[in-house]
PDB file of N, CA and C in Angstrom:
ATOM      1  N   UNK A   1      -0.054  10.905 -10.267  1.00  0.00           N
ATOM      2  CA  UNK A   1       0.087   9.525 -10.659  1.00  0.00           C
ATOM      3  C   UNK A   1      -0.486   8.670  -9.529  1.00  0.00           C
ATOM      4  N   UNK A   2      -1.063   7.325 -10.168  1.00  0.00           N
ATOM      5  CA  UNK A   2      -1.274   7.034  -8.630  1.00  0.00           C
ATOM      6  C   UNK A   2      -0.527   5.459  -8.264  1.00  0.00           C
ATOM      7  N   UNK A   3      -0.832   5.058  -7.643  1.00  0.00           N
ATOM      8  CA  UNK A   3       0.346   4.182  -6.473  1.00  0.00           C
ATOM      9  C   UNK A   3       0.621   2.602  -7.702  1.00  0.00           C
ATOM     10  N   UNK A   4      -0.643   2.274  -8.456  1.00  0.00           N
ATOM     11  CA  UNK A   4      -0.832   1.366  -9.686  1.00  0.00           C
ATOM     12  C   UNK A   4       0.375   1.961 -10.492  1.00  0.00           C
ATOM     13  N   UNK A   5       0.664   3.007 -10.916  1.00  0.00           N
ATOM     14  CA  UNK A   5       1.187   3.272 -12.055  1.00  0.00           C
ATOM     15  C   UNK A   5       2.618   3.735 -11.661  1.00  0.00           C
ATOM     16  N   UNK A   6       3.156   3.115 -10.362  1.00  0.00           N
ATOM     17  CA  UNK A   6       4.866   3.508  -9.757  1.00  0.00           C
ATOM     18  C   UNK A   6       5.608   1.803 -10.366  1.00  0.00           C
ATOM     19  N   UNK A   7       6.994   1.985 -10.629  1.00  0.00           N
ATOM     20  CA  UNK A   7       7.773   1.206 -10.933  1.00  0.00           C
ATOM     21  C   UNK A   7       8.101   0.454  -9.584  1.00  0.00           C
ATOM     22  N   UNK A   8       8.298  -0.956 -10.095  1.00  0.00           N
ATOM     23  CA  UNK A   8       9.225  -1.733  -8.906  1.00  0.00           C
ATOM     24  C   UNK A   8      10.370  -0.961  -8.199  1.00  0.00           C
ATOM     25  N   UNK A   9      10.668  -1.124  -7.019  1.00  0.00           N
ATOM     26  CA  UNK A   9      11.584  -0.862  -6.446  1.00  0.00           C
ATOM     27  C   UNK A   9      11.531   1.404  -6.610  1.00  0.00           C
ATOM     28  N   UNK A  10      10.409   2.144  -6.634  1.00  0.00           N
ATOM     29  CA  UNK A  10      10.154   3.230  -6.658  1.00  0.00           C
ATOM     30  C   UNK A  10       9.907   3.766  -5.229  1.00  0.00           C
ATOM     31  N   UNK A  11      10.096   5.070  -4.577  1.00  0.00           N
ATOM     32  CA  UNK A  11       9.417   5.275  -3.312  1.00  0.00           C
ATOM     33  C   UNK A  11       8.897   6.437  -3.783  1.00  0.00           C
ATOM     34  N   UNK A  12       7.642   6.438  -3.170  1.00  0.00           N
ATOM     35  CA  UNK A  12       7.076   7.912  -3.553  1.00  0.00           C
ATOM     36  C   UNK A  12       6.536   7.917  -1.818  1.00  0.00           C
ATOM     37  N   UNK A  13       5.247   9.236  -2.092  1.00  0.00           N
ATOM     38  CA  UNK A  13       4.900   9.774  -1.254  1.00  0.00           C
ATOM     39  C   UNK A  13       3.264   9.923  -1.579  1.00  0.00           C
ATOM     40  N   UNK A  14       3.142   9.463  -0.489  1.00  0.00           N
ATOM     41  CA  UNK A  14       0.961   9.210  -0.316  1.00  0.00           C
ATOM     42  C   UNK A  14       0.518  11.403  -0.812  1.00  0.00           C
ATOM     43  N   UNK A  15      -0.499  11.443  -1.661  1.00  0.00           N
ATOM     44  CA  UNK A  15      -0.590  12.556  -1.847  1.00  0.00           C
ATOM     45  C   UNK A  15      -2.185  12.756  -1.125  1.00  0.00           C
ATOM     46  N   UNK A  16      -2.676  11.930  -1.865  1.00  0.00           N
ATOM     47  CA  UNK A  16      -4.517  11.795  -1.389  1.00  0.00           C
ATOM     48  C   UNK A  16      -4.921  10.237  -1.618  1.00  0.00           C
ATOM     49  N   UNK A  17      -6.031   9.684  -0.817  1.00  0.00           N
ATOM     50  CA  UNK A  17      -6.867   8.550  -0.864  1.00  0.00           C
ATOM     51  C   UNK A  17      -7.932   8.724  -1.110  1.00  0.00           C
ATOM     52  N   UNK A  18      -8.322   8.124  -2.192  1.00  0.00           N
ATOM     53  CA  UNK A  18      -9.533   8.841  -3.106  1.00  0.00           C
ATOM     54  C   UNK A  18     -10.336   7.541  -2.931  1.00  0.00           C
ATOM     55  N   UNK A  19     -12.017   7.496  -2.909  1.00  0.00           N
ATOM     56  CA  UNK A  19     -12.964   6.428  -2.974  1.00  0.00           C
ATOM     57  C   UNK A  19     -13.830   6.682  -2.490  1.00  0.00           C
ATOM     58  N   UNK A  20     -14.688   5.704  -2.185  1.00  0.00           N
ATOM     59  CA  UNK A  20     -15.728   5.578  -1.026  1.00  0.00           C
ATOM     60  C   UNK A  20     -15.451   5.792   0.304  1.00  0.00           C
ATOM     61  N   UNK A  21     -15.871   6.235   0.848  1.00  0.00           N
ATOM     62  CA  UNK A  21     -15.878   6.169   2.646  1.00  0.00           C
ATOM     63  C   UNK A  21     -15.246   5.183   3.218  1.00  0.00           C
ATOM     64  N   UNK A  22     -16.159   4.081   2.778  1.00  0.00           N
ATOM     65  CA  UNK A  22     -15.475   2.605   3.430  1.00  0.00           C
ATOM     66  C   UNK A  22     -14.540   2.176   2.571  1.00  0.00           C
ATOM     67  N   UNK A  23     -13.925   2.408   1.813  1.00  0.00           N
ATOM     68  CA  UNK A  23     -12.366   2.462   1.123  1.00  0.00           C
ATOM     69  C   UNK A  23     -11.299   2.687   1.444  1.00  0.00           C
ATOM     70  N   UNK A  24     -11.761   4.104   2.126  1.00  0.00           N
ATOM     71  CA  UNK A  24     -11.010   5.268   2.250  1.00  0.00           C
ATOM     72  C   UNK A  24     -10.549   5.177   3.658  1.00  0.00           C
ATOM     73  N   UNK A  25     -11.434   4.266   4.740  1.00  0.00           N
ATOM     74  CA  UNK A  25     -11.207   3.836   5.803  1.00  0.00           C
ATOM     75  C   UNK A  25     -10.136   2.752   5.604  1.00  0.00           C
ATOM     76  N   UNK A  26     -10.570   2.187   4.979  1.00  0.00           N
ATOM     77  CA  UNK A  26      -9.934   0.793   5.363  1.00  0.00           C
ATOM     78  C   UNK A  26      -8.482   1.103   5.081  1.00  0.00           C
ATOM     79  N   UNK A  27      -7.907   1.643   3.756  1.00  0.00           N
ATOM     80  CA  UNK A  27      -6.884   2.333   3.679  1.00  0.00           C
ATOM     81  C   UNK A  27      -5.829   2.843   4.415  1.00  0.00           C
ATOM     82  N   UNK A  28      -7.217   4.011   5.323  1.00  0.00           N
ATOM     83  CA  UNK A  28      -6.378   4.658   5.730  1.00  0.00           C
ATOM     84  C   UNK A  28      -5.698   3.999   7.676  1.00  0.00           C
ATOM     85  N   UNK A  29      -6.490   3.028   7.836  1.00  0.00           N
ATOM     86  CA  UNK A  29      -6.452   2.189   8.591  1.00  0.00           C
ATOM     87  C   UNK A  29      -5.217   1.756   8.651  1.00  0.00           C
ATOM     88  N   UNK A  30      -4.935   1.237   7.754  1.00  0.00           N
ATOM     89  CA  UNK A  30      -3.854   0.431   6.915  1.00  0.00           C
ATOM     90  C   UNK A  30      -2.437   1.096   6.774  1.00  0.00           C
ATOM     91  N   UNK A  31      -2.732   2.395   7.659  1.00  0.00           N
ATOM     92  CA  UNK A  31      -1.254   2.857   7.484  1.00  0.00           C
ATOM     93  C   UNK A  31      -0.845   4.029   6.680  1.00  0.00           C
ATOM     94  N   UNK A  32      -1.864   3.760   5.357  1.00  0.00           N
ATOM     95  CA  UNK A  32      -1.546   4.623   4.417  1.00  0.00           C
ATOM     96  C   UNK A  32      -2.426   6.225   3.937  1.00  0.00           C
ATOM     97  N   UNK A  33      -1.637   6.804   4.720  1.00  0.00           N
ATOM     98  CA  UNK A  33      -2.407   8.090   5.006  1.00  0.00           C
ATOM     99  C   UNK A  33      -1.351   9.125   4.212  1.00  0.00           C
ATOM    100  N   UNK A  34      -1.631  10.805   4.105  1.00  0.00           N
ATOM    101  CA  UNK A  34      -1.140  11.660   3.653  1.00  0.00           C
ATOM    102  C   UNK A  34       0.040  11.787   3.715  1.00  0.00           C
ATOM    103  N   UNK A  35       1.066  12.037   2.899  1.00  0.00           N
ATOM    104  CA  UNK A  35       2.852  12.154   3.476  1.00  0.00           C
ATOM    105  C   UNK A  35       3.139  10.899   3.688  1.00  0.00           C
ATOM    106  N   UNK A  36       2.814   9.532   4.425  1.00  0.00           N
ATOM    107  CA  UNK A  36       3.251   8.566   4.148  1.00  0.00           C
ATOM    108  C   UNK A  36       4.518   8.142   2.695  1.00  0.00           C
ATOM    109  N   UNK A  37       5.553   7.999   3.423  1.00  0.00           N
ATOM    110  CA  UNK A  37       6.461   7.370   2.167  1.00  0.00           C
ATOM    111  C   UNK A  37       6.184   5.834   2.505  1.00  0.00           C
ATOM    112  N   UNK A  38       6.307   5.408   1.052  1.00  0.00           N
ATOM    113  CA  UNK A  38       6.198   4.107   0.677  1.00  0.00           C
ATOM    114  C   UNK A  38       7.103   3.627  -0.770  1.00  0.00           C
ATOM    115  N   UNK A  39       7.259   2.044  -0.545  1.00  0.00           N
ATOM    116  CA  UNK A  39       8.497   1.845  -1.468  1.00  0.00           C
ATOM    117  C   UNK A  39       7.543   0.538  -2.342  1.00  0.00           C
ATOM    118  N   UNK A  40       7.340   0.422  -3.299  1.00  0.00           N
ATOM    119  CA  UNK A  40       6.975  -0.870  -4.352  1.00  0.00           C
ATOM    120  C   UNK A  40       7.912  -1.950  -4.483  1.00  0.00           C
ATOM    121  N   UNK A  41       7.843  -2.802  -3.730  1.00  0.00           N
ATOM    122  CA  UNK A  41       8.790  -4.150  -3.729  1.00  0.00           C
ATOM    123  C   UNK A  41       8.230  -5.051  -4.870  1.00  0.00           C
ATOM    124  N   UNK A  42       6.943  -5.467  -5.291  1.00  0.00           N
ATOM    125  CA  UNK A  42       6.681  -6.293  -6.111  1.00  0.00           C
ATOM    126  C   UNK A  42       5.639  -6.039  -6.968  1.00  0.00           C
ATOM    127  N   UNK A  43       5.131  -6.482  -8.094  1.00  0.00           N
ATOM    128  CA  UNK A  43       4.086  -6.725  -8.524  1.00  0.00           C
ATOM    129  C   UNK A  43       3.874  -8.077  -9.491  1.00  0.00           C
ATOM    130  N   UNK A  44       2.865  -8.630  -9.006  1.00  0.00           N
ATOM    131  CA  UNK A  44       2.403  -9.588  -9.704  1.00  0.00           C
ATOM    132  C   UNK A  44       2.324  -9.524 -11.331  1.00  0.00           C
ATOM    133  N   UNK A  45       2.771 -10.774 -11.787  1.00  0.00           N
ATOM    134  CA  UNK A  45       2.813 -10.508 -13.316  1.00  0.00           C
ATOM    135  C   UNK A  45       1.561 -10.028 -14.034  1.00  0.00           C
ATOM    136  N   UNK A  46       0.391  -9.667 -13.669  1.00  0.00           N
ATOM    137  CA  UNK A  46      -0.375  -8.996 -14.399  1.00  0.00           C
ATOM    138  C   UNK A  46      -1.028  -8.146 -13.592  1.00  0.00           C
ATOM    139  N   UNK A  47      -0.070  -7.266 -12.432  1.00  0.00           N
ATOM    140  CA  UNK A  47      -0.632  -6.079 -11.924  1.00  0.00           C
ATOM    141  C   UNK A  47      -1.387  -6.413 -10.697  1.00  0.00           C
ATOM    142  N   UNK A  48      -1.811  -7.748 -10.333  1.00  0.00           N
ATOM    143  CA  UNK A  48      -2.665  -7.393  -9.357  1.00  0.00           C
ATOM    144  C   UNK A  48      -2.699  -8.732  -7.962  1.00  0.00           C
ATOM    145  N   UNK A  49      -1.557  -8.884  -7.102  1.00  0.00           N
ATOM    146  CA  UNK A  49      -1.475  -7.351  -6.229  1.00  0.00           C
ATOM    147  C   UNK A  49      -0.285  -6.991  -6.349  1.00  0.00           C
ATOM    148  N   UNK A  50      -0.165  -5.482  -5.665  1.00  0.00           N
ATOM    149  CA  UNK A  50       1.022  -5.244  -5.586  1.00  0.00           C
ATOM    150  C   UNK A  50       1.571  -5.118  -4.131  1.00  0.00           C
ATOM    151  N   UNK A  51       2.633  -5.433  -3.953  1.00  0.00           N
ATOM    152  CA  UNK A  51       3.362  -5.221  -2.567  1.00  0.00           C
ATOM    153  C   UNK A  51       4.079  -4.145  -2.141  1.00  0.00           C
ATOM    154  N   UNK A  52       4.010  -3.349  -1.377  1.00  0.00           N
ATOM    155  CA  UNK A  52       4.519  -2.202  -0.869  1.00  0.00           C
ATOM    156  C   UNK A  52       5.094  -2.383   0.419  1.00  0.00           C
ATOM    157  N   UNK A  53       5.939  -1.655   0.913  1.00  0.00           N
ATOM    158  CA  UNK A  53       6.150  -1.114   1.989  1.00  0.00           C
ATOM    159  C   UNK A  53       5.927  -0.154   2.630  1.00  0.00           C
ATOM    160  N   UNK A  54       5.765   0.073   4.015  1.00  0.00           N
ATOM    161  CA  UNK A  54       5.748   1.431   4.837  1.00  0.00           C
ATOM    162  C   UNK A  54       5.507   0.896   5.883  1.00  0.00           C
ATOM    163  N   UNK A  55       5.980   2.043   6.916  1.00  0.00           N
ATOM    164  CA  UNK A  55       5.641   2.330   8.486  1.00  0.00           C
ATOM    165  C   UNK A  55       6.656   1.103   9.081  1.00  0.00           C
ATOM    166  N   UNK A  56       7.306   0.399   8.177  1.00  0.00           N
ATOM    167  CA  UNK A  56       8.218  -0.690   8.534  1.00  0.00           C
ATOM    168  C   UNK A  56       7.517  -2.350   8.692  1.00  0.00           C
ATOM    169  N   UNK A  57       6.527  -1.909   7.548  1.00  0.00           N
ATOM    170  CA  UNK A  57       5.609  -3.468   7.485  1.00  0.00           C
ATOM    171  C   UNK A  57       5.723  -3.864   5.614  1.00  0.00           C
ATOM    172  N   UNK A  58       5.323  -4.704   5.385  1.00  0.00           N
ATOM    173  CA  UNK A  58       4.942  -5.224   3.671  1.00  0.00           C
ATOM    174  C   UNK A  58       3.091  -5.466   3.877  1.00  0.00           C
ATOM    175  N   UNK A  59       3.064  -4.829   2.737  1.00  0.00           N
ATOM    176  CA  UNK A  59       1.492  -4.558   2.536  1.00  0.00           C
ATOM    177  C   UNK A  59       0.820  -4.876   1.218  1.00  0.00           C
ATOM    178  N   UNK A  60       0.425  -6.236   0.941  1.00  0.00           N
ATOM    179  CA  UNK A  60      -0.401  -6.337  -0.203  1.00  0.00           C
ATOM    180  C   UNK A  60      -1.725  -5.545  -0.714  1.00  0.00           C
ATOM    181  N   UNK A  61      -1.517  -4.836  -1.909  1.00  0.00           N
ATOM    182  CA  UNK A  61      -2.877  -4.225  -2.051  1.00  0.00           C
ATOM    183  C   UNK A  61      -3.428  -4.433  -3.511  1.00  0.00           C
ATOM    184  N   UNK A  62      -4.979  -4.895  -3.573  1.00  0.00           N
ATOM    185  CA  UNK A  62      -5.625  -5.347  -5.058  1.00  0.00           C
ATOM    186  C   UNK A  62      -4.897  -3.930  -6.097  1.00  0.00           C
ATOM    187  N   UNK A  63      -5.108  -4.034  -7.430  1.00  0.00           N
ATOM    188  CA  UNK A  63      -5.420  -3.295  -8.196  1.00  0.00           C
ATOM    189  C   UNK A  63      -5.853  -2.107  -8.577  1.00  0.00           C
ATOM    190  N   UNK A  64      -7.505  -2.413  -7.864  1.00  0.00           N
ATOM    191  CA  UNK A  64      -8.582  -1.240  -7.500  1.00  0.00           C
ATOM    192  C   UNK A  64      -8.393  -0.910  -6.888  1.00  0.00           C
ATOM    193  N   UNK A  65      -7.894  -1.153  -5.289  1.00  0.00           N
ATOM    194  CA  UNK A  65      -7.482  -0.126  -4.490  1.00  0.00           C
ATOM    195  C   UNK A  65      -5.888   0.815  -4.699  1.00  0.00           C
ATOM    196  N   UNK A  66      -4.657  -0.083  -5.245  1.00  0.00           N
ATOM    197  CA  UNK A  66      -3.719   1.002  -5.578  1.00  0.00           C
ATOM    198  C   UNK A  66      -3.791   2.127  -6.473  1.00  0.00           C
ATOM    199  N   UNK A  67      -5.091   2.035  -7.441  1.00  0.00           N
ATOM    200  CA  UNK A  67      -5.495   3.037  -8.130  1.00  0.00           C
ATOM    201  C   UNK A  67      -6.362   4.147  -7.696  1.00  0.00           C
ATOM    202  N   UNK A  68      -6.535   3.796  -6.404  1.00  0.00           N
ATOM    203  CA  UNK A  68      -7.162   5.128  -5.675  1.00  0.00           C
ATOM    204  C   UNK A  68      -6.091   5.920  -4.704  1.00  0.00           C
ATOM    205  N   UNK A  69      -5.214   5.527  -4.308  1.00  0.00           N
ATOM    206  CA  UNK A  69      -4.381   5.876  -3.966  1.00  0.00           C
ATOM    207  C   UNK A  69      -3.091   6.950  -4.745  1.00  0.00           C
ATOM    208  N   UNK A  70      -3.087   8.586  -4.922  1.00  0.00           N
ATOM    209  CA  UNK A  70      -2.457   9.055  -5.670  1.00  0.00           C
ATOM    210  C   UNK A  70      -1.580   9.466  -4.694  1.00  0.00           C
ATOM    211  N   UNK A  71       0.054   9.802  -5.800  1.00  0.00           N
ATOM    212  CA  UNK A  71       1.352   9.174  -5.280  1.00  0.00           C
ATOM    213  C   UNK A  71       2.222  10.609  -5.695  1.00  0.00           C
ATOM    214  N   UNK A  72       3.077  10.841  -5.707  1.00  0.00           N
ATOM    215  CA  UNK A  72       4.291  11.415  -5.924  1.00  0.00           C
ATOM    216  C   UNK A  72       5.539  10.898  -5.978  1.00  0.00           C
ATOM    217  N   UNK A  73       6.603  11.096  -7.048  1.00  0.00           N
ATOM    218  CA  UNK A  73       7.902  10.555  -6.496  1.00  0.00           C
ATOM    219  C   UNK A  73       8.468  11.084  -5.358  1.00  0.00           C
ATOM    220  N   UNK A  74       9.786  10.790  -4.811  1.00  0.00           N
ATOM    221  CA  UNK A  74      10.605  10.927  -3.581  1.00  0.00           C
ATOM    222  C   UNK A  74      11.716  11.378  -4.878  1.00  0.00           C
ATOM    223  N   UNK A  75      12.725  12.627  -4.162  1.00  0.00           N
ATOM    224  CA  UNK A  75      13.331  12.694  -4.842  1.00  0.00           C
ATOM    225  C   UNK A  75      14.751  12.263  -4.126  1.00  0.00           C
ATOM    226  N   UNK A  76      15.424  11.785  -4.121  1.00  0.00           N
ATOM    227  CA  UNK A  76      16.668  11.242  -3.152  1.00  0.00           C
ATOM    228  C   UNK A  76      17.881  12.144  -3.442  1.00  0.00           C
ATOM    229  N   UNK A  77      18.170  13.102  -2.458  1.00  0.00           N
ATOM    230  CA  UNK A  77      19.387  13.750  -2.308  1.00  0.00           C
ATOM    231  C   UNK A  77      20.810  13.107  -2.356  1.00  0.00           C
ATOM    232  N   UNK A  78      22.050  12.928  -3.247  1.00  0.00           N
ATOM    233  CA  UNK A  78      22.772  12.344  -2.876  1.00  0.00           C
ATOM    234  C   UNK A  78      23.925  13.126  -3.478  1.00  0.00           C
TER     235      UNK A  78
END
């Protein structure tokens, strides 16, 4: 699944960053690299952007780029 298609308030886990080179940089620049957990705080009423968390920052990202980004759920032990 990828990071576009997680529910509000979801945490998953960075699986792969898929794109161009210079995409894939900027991305991964950005924090969001392999194993990375991350949590979906918002999305704009028609998808684009969405707000995430990780590494202990909030991170707006377009559309096109959360759709290159593929995800996994977190499964929470309790």
């Amino acid at each position: 699944m990828t990071l576009f298609e997680c529910e509000i308030d979801q945490e998953v886990k960075v699986i792969s960053v898929e794109g161009i080179r210079k995409i894939r940089k900027r991305l991964i620049d950005m924090g969001i690299t392999t194993n990375t957990k991350l949590k979906i705080i918002r999305k704009a009423p028609l998808g684009d952007p969405i707000e995430i968390k990780l590494r202990g920052y909030s991170l707006s990202l377009r559309m096109d780029d959360a759709k290159k980004i593929k995800v996994e759920k977190v499964w929470n032990r309790q």
